[in-house]
C-alpha atoms as a PDB file:
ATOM      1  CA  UNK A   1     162.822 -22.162 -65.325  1.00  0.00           C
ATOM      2  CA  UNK A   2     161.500 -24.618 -67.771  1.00  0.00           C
ATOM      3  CA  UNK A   3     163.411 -25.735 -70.335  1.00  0.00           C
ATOM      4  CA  UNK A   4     162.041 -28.097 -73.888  1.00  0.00           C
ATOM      5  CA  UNK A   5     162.802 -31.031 -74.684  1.00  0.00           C
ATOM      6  CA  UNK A   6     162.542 -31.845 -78.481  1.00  0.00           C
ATOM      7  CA  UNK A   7     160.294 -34.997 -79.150  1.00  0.00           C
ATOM      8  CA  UNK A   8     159.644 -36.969 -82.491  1.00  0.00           C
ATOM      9  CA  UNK A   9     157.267 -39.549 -83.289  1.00  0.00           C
ATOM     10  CA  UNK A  10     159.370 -42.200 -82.295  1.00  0.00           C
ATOM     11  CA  UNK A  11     160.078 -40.493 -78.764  1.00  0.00           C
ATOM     12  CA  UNK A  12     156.926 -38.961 -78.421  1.00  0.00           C
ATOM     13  CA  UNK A  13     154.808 -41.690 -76.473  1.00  0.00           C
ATOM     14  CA  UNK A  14     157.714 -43.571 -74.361  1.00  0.00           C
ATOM     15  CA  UNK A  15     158.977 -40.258 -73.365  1.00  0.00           C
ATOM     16  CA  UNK A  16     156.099 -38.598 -71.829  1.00  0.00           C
ATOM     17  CA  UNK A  17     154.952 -42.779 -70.289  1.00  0.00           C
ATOM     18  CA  UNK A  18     157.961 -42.291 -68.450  1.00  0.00           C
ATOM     19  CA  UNK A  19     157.951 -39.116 -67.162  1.00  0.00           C
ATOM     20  CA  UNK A  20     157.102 -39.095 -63.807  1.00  0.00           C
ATOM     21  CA  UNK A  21     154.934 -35.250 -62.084  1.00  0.00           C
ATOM     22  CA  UNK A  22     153.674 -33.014 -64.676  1.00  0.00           C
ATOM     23  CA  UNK A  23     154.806 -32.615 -68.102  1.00  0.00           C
ATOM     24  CA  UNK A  24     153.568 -30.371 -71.026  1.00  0.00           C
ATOM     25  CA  UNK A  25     153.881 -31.119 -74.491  1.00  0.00           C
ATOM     26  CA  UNK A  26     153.712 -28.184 -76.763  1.00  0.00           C
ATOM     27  CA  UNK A  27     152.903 -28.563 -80.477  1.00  0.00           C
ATOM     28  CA  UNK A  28     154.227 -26.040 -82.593  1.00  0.00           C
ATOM     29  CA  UNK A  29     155.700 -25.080 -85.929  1.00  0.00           C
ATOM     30  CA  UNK A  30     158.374 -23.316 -86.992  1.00  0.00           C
ATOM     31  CA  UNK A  31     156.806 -20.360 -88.466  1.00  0.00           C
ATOM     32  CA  UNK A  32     154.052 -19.927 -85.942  1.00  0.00           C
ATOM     33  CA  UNK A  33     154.328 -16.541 -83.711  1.00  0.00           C
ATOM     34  CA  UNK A  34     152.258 -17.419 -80.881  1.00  0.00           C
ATOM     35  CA  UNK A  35     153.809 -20.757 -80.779  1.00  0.00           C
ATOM     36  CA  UNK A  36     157.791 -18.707 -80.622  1.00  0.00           C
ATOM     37  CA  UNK A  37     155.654 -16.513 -77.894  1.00  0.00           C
ATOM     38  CA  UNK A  38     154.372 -19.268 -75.611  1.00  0.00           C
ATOM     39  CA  UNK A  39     157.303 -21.518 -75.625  1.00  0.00           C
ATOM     40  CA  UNK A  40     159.384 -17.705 -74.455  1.00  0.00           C
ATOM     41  CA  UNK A  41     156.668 -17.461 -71.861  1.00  0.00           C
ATOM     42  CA  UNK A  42     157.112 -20.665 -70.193  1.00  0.00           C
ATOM     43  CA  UNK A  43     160.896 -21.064 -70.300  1.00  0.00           C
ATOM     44  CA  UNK A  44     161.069 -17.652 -68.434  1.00  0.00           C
ATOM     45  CA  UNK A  45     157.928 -18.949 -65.970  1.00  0.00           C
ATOM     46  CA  UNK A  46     159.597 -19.338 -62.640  1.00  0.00           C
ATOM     47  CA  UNK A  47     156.291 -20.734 -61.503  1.00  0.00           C
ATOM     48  CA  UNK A  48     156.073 -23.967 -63.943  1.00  0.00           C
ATOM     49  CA  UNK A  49     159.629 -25.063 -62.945  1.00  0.00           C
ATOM     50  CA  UNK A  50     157.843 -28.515 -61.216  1.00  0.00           C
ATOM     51  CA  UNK A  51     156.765 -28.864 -64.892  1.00  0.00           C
ATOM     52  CA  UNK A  52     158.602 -30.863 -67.288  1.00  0.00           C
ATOM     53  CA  UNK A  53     158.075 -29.446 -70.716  1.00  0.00           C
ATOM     54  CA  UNK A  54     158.578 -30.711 -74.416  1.00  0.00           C
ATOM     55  CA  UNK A  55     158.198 -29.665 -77.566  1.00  0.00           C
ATOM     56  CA  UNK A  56     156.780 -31.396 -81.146  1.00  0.00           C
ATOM     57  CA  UNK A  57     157.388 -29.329 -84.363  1.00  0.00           C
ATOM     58  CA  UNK A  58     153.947 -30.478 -86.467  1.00  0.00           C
ATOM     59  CA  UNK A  59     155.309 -29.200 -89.617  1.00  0.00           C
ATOM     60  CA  UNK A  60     157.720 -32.818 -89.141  1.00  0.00           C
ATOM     61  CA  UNK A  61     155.975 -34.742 -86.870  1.00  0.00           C
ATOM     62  CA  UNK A  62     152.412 -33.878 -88.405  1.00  0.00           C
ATOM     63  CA  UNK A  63     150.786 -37.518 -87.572  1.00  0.00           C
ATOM     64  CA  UNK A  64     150.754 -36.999 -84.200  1.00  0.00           C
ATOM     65  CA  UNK A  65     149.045 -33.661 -83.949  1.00  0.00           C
ATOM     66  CA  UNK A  66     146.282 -35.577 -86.586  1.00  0.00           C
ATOM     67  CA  UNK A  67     146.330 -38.279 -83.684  1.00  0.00           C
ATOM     68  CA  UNK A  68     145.612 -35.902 -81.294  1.00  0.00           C
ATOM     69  CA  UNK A  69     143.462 -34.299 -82.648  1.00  0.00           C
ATOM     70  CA  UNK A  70     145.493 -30.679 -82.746  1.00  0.00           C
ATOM     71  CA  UNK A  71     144.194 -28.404 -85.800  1.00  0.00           C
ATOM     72  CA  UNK A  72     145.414 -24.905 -84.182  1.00  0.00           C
ATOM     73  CA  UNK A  73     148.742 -23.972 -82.528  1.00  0.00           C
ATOM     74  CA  UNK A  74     150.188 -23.750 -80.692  1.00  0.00           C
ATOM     75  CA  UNK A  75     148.682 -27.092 -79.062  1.00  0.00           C
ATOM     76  CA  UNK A  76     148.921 -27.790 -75.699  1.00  0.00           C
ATOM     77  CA  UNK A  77     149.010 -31.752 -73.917  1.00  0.00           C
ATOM     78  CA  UNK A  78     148.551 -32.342 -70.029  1.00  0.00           C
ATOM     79  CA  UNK A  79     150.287 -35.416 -68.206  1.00  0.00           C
ATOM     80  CA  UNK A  80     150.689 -36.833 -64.917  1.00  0.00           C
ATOM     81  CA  UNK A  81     153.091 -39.499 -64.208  1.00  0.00           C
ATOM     82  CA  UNK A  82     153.452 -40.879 -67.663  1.00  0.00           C
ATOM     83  CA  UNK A  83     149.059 -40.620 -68.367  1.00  0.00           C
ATOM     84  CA  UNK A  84     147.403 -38.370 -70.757  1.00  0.00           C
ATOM     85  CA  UNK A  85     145.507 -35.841 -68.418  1.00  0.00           C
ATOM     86  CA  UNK A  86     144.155 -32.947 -70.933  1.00  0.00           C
ATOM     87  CA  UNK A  87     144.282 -30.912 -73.595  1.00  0.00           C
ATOM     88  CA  UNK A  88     144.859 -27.578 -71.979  1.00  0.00           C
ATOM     89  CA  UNK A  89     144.209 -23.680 -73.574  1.00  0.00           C
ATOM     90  CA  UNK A  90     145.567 -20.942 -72.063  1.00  0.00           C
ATOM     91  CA  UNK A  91     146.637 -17.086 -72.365  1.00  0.00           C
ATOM     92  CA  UNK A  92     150.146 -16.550 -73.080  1.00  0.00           C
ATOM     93  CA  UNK A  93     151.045 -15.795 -69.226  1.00  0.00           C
ATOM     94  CA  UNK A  94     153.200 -17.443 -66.777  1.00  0.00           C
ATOM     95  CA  UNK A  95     150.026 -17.063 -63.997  1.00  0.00           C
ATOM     96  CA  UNK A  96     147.462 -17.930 -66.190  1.00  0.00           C
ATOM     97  CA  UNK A  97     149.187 -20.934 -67.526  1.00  0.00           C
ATOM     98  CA  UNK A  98     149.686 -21.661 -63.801  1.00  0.00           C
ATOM     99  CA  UNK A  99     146.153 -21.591 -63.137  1.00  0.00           C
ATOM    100  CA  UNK A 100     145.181 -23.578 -66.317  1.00  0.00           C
ATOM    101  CA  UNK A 101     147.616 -26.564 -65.138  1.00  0.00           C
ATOM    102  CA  UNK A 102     146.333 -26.405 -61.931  1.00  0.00           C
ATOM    103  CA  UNK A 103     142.842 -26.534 -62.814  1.00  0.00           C
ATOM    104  CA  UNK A 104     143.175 -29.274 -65.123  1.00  0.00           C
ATOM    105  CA  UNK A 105     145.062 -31.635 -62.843  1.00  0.00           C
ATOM    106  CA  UNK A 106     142.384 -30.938 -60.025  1.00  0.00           C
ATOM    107  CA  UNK A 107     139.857 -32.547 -62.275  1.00  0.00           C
ATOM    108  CA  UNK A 108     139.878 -36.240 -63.619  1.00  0.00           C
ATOM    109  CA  UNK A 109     141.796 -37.279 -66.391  1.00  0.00           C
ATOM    110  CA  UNK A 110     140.324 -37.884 -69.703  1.00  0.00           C
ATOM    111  CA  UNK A 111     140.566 -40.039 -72.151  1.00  0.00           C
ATOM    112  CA  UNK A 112     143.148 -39.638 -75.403  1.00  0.00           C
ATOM    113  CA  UNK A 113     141.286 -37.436 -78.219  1.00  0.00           C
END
């Protein structure tokens, strides 16, 4: 099962460049419900554990959801060995958010927002 890894903004970009497979950073605040709820649903995913998954609290770190352009949490980022692959939406559920990955990674990258 997934666990987070806390990033900042000075561990934010070096961090996921060196991360080699998939990783998902997840933009949250402290306060924000569905942000508590999807973080709970992916560390209890058994089906994201090929994932590596991090976590940016906006209400600290909020220049980097402004530079990626995230104005609703939770906010969801998509890489592939250490590149920006997608912003990625999806329903609070360990299959859906399965799916979503999936889907995303079968397509071309895009570029940073």
């Amino acid at each position: 099962m997934p666990q987070f890894q806390t990033l900042d903004q000075f561990t934010f970009h070096h961090t996921l460049a060196e991360t080699s497979g998939t990783a998902l950073a997840l933009f949250t605040a402290e306060g924000c419900g569905a942000c508590r709820l999807l973080k709970q649903v992916i560390e209890a995913a058994e089906n994201l554990d090929d994932v590596a998954c991090f976590e940016l609290d906006v209400g600290t770190d909020q220049g980097l959801a402004e530079e990626f352009e995230i104005f609703h949490l939770p906010g969801m980022l998509l890489y592939r060995d250490g590149e920006f692959h997608a912003v990625v939406s999806s329903e609070p559920t360990p299959a859906a958010l399965r799916t979503t990955i999936d889907s995303a990674l079968a397509d071309p990258a895009q570029e940073l927002p």
